[in-house]
Structure formats: structure tokens, C-alpha cells
Protein backbone atom coordinates (compact mmCIF):
# COMPACT_ATOMS: atom_id res chain seq x y z
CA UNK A 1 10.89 6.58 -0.89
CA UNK A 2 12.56 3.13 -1.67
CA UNK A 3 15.10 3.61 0.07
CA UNK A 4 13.38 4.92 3.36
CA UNK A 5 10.49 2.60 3.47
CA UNK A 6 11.59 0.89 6.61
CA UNK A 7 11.58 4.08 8.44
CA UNK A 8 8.52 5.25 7.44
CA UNK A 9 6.92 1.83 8.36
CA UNK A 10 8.27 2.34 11.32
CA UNK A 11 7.40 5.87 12.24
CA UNK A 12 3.81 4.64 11.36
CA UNK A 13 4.33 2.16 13.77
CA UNK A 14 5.07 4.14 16.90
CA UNK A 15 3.70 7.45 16.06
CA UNK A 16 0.96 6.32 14.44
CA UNK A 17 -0.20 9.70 12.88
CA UNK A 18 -3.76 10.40 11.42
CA UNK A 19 -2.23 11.63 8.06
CA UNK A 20 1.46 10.95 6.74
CA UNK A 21 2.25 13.32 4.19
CA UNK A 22 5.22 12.44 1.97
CA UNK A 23 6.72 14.47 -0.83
CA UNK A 24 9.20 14.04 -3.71
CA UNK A 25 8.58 10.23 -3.76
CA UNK A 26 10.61 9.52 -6.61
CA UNK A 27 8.59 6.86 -7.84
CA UNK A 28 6.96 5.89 -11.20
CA UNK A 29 3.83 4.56 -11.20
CA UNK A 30 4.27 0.82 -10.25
CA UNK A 31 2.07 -1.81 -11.12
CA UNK A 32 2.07 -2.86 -7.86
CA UNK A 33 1.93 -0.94 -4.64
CA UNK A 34 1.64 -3.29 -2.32
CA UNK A 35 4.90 -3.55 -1.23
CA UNK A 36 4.27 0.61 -0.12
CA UNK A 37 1.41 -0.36 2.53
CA UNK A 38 1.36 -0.73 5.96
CA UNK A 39 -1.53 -2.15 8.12
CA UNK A 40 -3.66 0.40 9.37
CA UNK A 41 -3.49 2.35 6.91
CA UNK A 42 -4.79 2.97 3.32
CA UNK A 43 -2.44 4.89 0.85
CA UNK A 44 -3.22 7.66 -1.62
CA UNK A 45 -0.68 8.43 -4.03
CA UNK A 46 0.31 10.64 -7.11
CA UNK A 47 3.71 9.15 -7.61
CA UNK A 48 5.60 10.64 -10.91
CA UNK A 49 9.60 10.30 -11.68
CA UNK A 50 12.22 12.60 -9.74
CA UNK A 51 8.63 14.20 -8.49
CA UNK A 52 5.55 12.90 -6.44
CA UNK A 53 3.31 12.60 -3.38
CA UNK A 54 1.78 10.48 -1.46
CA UNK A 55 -0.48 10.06 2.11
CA UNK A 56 -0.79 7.45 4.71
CA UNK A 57 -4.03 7.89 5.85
CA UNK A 58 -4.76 6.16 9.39
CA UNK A 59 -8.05 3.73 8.96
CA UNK A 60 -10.23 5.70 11.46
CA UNK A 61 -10.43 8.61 9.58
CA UNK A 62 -12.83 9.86 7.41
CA UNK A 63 -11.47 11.65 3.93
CA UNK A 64 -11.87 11.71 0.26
CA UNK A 65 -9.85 11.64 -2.20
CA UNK A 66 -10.48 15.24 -4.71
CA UNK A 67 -9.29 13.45 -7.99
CA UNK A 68 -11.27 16.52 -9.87
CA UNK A 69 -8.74 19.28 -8.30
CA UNK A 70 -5.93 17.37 -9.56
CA UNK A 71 -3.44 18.15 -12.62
CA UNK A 72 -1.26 15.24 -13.68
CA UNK A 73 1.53 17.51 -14.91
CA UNK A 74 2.26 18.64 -11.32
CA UNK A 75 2.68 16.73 -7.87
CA UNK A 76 -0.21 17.15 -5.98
CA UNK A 77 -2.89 15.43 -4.07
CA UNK A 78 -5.93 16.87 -2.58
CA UNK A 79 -7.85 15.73 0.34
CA UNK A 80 -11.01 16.27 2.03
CA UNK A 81 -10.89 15.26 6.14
CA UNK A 82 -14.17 15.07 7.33
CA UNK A 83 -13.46 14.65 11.85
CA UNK A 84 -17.35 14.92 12.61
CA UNK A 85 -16.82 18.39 14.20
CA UNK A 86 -14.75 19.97 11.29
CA UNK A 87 -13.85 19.68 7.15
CA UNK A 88 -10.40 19.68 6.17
CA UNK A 89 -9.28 20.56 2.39
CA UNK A 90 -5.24 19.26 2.27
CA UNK A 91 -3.42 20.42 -0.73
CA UNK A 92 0.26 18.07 -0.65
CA UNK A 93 2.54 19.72 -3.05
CA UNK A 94 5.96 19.26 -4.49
CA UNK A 95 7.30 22.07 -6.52
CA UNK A 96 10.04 21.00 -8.78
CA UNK A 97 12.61 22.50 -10.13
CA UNK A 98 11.31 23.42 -13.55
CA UNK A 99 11.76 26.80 -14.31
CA UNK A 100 9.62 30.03 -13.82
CA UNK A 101 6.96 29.26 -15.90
CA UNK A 102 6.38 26.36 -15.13
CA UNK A 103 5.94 27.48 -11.11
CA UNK A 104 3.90 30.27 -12.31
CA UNK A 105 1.48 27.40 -13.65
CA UNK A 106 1.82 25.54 -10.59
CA UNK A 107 0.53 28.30 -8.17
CA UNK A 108 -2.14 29.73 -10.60
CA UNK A 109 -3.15 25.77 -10.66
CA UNK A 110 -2.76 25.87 -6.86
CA UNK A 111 -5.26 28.90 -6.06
CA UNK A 112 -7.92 28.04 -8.72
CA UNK A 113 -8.27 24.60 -7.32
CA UNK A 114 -8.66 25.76 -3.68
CA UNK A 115 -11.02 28.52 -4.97
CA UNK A 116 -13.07 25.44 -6.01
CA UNK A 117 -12.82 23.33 -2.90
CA UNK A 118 -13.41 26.57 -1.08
CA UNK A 119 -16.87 27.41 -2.62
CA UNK A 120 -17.95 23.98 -2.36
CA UNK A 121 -16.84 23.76 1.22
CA UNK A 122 -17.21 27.11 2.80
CA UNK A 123 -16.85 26.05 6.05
CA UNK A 124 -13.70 23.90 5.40
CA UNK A 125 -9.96 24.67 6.81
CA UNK A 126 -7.77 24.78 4.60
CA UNK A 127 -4.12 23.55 4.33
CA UNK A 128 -1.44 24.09 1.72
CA UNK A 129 1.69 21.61 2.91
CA UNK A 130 4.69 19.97 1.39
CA UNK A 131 8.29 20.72 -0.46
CA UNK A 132 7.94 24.11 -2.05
CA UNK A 133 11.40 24.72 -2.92
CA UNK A 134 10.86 28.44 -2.46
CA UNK A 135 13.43 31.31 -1.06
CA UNK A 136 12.05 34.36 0.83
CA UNK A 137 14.01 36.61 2.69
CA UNK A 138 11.24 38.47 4.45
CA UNK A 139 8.69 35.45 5.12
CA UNK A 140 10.67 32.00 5.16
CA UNK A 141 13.77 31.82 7.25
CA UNK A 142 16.28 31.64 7.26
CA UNK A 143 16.85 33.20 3.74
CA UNK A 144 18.79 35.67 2.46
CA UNK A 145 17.63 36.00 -1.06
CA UNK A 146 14.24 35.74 -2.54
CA UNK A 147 13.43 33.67 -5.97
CA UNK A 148 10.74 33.68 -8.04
CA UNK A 149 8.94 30.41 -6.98
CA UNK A 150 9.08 32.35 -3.08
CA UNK A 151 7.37 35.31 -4.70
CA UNK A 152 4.53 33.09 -6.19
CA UNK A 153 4.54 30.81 -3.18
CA UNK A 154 4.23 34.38 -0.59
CA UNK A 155 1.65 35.88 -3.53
CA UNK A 156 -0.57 32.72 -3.27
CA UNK A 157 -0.56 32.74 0.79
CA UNK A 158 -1.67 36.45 0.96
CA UNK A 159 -4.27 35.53 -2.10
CA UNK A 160 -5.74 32.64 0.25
CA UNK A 161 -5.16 34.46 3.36
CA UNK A 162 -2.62 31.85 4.61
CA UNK A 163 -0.32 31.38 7.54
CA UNK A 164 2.73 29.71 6.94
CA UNK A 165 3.92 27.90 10.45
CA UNK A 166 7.16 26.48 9.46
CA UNK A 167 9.90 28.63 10.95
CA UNK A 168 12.49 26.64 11.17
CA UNK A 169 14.89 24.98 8.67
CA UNK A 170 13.73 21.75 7.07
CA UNK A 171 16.64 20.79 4.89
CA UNK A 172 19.78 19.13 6.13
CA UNK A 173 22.82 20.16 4.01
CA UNK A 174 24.48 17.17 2.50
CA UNK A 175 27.24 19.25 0.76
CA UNK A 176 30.27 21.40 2.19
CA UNK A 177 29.16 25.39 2.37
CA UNK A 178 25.73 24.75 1.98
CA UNK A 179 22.97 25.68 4.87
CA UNK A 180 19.98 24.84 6.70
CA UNK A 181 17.12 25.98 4.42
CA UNK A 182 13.24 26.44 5.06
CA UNK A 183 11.88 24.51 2.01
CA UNK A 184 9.24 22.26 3.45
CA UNK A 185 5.89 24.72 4.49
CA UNK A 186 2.84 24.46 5.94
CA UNK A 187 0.22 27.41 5.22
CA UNK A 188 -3.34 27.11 6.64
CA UNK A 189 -6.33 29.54 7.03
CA UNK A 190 -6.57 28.55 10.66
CA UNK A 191 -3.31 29.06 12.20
CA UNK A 192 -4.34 29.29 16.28
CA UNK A 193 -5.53 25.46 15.80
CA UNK A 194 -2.18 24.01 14.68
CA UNK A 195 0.91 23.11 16.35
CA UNK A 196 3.66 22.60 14.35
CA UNK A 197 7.07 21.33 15.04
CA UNK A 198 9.88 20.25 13.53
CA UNK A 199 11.97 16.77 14.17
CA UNK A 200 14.94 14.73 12.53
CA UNK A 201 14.28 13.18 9.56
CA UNK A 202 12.85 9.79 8.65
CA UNK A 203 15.86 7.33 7.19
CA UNK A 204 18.20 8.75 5.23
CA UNK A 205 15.86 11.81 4.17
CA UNK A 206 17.99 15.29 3.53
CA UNK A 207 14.71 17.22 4.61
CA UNK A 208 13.40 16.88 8.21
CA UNK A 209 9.56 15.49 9.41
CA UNK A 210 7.76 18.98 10.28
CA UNK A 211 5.19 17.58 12.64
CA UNK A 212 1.45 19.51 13.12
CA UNK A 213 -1.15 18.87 15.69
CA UNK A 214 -4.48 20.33 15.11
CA UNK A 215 -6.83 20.94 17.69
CA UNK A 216 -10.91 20.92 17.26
CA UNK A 217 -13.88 22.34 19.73
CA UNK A 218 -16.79 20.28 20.40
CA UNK A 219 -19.57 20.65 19.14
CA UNK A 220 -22.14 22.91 20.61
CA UNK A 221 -24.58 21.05 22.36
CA UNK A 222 -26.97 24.16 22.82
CA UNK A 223 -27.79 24.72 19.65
CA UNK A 224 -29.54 21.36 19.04
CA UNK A 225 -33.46 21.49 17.98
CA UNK A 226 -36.09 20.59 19.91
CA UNK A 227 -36.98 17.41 19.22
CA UNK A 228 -41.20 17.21 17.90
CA UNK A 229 -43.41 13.65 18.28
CA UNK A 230 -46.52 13.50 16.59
CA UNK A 231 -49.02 11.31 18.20
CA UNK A 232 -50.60 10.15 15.03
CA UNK A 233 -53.71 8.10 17.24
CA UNK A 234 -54.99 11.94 18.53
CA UNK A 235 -55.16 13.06 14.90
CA UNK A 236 -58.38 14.52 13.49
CA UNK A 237 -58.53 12.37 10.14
CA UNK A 238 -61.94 13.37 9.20
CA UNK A 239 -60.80 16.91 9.08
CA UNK A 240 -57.68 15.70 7.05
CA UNK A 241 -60.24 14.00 4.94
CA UNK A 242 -62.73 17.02 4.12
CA UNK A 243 -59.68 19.65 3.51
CA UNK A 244 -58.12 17.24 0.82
CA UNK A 245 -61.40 16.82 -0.83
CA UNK A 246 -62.26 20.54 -0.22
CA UNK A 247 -58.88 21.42 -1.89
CA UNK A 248 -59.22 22.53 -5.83
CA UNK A 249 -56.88 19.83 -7.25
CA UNK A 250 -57.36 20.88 -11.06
């Protein structure tokens, strides 16, 4: 992300997105962030060695920070949009490459968590997004192999009932017989309300910017209450008066 900081100033600048999800920061903790922020914009961050995410999160919107679904030995933040019409639950994730176990923890981590924000937001969308580093070769494309962490990461979509919207390659190749592989996802329980594209990456990046629009229905304006006045000056107080005193209070 040091390196690339320019460019995602500057995407900030003339995109100006609500949310800017960025994975695999490769940052430790520094004492001072300012040097990360941009006006406009407040930044959330989990930032860990060869690991981390972050979020640029445009002023005007309205979100919260779920510290309590976080685990500090993996990369993820979680994130509760509120737009006024809907509730958002974002899960940014960067899967490492740790071993088997270790992405066995992540996903079982993954699924309990949005259980949680789930139950406590029932009405809530929910997205899963960010650098899986997963192979599939009957759900992500363009794969010809599956590996474990795509097993976990397809077992945890079906668990959630997810769609995952990503269908094209998100990784540039930076080495000779490489190819084009579909690492960065995006799996959400809504899938007809998002939009999602892919475009060249930010900077020097080796993964591309996957782009998603989400689109939101008003509100009904039918189903408002009817709206009650009391005229307190045609009240009958001495009735009010004789039924509290009437009333057996002991």
C-alpha cells in the first residue's frame, strides 16, 4: 500500500466511491496513520505484516465499525452500512497463505462471525469481499484445479447462501507461464442488487479493482401509520381523576 498510495488518493479523488476496500496492505501497525488519509474520508484499518485490510469510507455514510466480530490472528474487518433504506454487514478478508489449517480456522471464524451479525441484524445484506486466494474449477474461473482453501471458501458460500459475482480474472501475472487467476471475490446474499465489474488495477497493483454498484428501493411510503393528535383541552379530567382514585393501588 506504500507504494500505491498516490493512486489510490487519486482514484478517491475522481471516483470518489462510498467504500474503498483494500486488501493485503502490507503494513505494520504504524504509529501514525496520517500520512494514509485522504480528505473526505475516514479510514478503518486492520493492517498486519505481509497481511492486512483496510476501508476508505466516504464521510456521508453511515457505518460502524464491528470490532467484536474481529480476530487479530486473521485479516479482517467488519462493517455495518446503515443507507436509511437498507443494513449492510461487510466482511473484508485476506486469506494468506498459511497452510490448511490455518484456512480451515479462517472460514470456521468467517461463518460464526456472520452467524452473529446475522441474528443481530436479520434484515441486513450481507457481503463477504476481498483476496481469497482460493482455486475452484467448478465455481471460480478460470481454474483448472481446485485447492483446499477453494473448497472451504465454496463450503462457506453454500453455508451462508452466497453468490459469488466475480467472474472474471483479478490477478495480473507478473511471471513468464503464469495466468490470469480469479482470486479477488465478492459473495453476497443479495446478488440481483449488485453490479460488479472488473477494471485495471490501481498503481502498480498485480490484482485488478473489481468494482460493485449496489442498488436500493425506496422506501414504501404506504405503509406509514396514521398519524393520532390528542387534544388534551377536550379531555374529561374529572373522570381521569375518579378512575385513579377508584383504582385498588395496594
Amino acid at each position: 500500500m506504500h507504494s500505491n498510495i498516490n493512486a489510490v488518493h487519486h482514484h478517491l479523488e475522481t471516483d470518489k466511491p462510498h467504500l474503498l476496500f483494500l486488501t493485503e496492505t502490507q503494513i505494520r501497525c504504524p504509529s501514525d496513520a496520517a500520512y494514509l488519509n485522504y480528505p473526505g474520508y475516514s479510514l478503518e484499518y486492520h493492517f498486519r505484516q505481509r497481511a492486512g485490510v483496510c476501508v476508505y469510507v466516504r464521510n456521508d455514510i453511515c457505518c460502524q465499525r464491528l470490532r467484536h466480530l474481529e480476530d487479530p490472528d486473521f485479516s479482517t474487518l467488519w462493517l455495518l452500512v446503515d443507507t436509511g433504506m437498507d443494513k449492510i454487514v461487510y466482511a473484508c478478508v485476506y486469506r494468506s497463505h498459511s497452510g490448511d489449517q490455518e484456512t480451515t480456522r479462517l472460514f470456521d471464524h468467517l461463518g460464526m462471525a456472520a452467524d452473529t451479525a446475522l441474528h443481530r441484524h436479520p434484515d441486513a445484506q450481507f457481503v463477504a469481499l476481498g483476496d481469497f486466494n482460493a482455486c475452484h474449477q467448478d465455481w471460480l474461473f478460470p481454474y483448472q484445479r481446485t485447492d483446499h482453501a477453494g473448497r472451504e471458501a465454496r463450503n462457506f458460500a453454500v453455508s451462508m447462501g452466497l453468490s459469488q459475482l466475480v467472474k472474471q480474472a483479478t490477478r495480473v501475472p507478473d511471471i513468464a507461464g503464469h495466468t490470469a487467476n480469479c482470486l479477488d471475490l465478492l459473495l453476497t446474499t443479495d446478488p440481483d442488487r449488485c453490479i460488479v465489474t472488473v477494471s485495471s488495477p490501481l498503481g502498480t497493483s498485480d490484482h485488478c479493482l473489481v468494482k460493485s454498484v449496489t442498488s436500493f428501493s425506496p422506501p414504501d411510503c404506504d405503509s406509514r401509520g396514521e398519524r393520532r393528535v390528542w387534544r388534551y383541552k377536550s379531555a374529561d379530567w374529572d373522570e381521569m381523576r375518579h378512575f385513579f382514585a377508584s383504582y385498588p393501588w395496594q
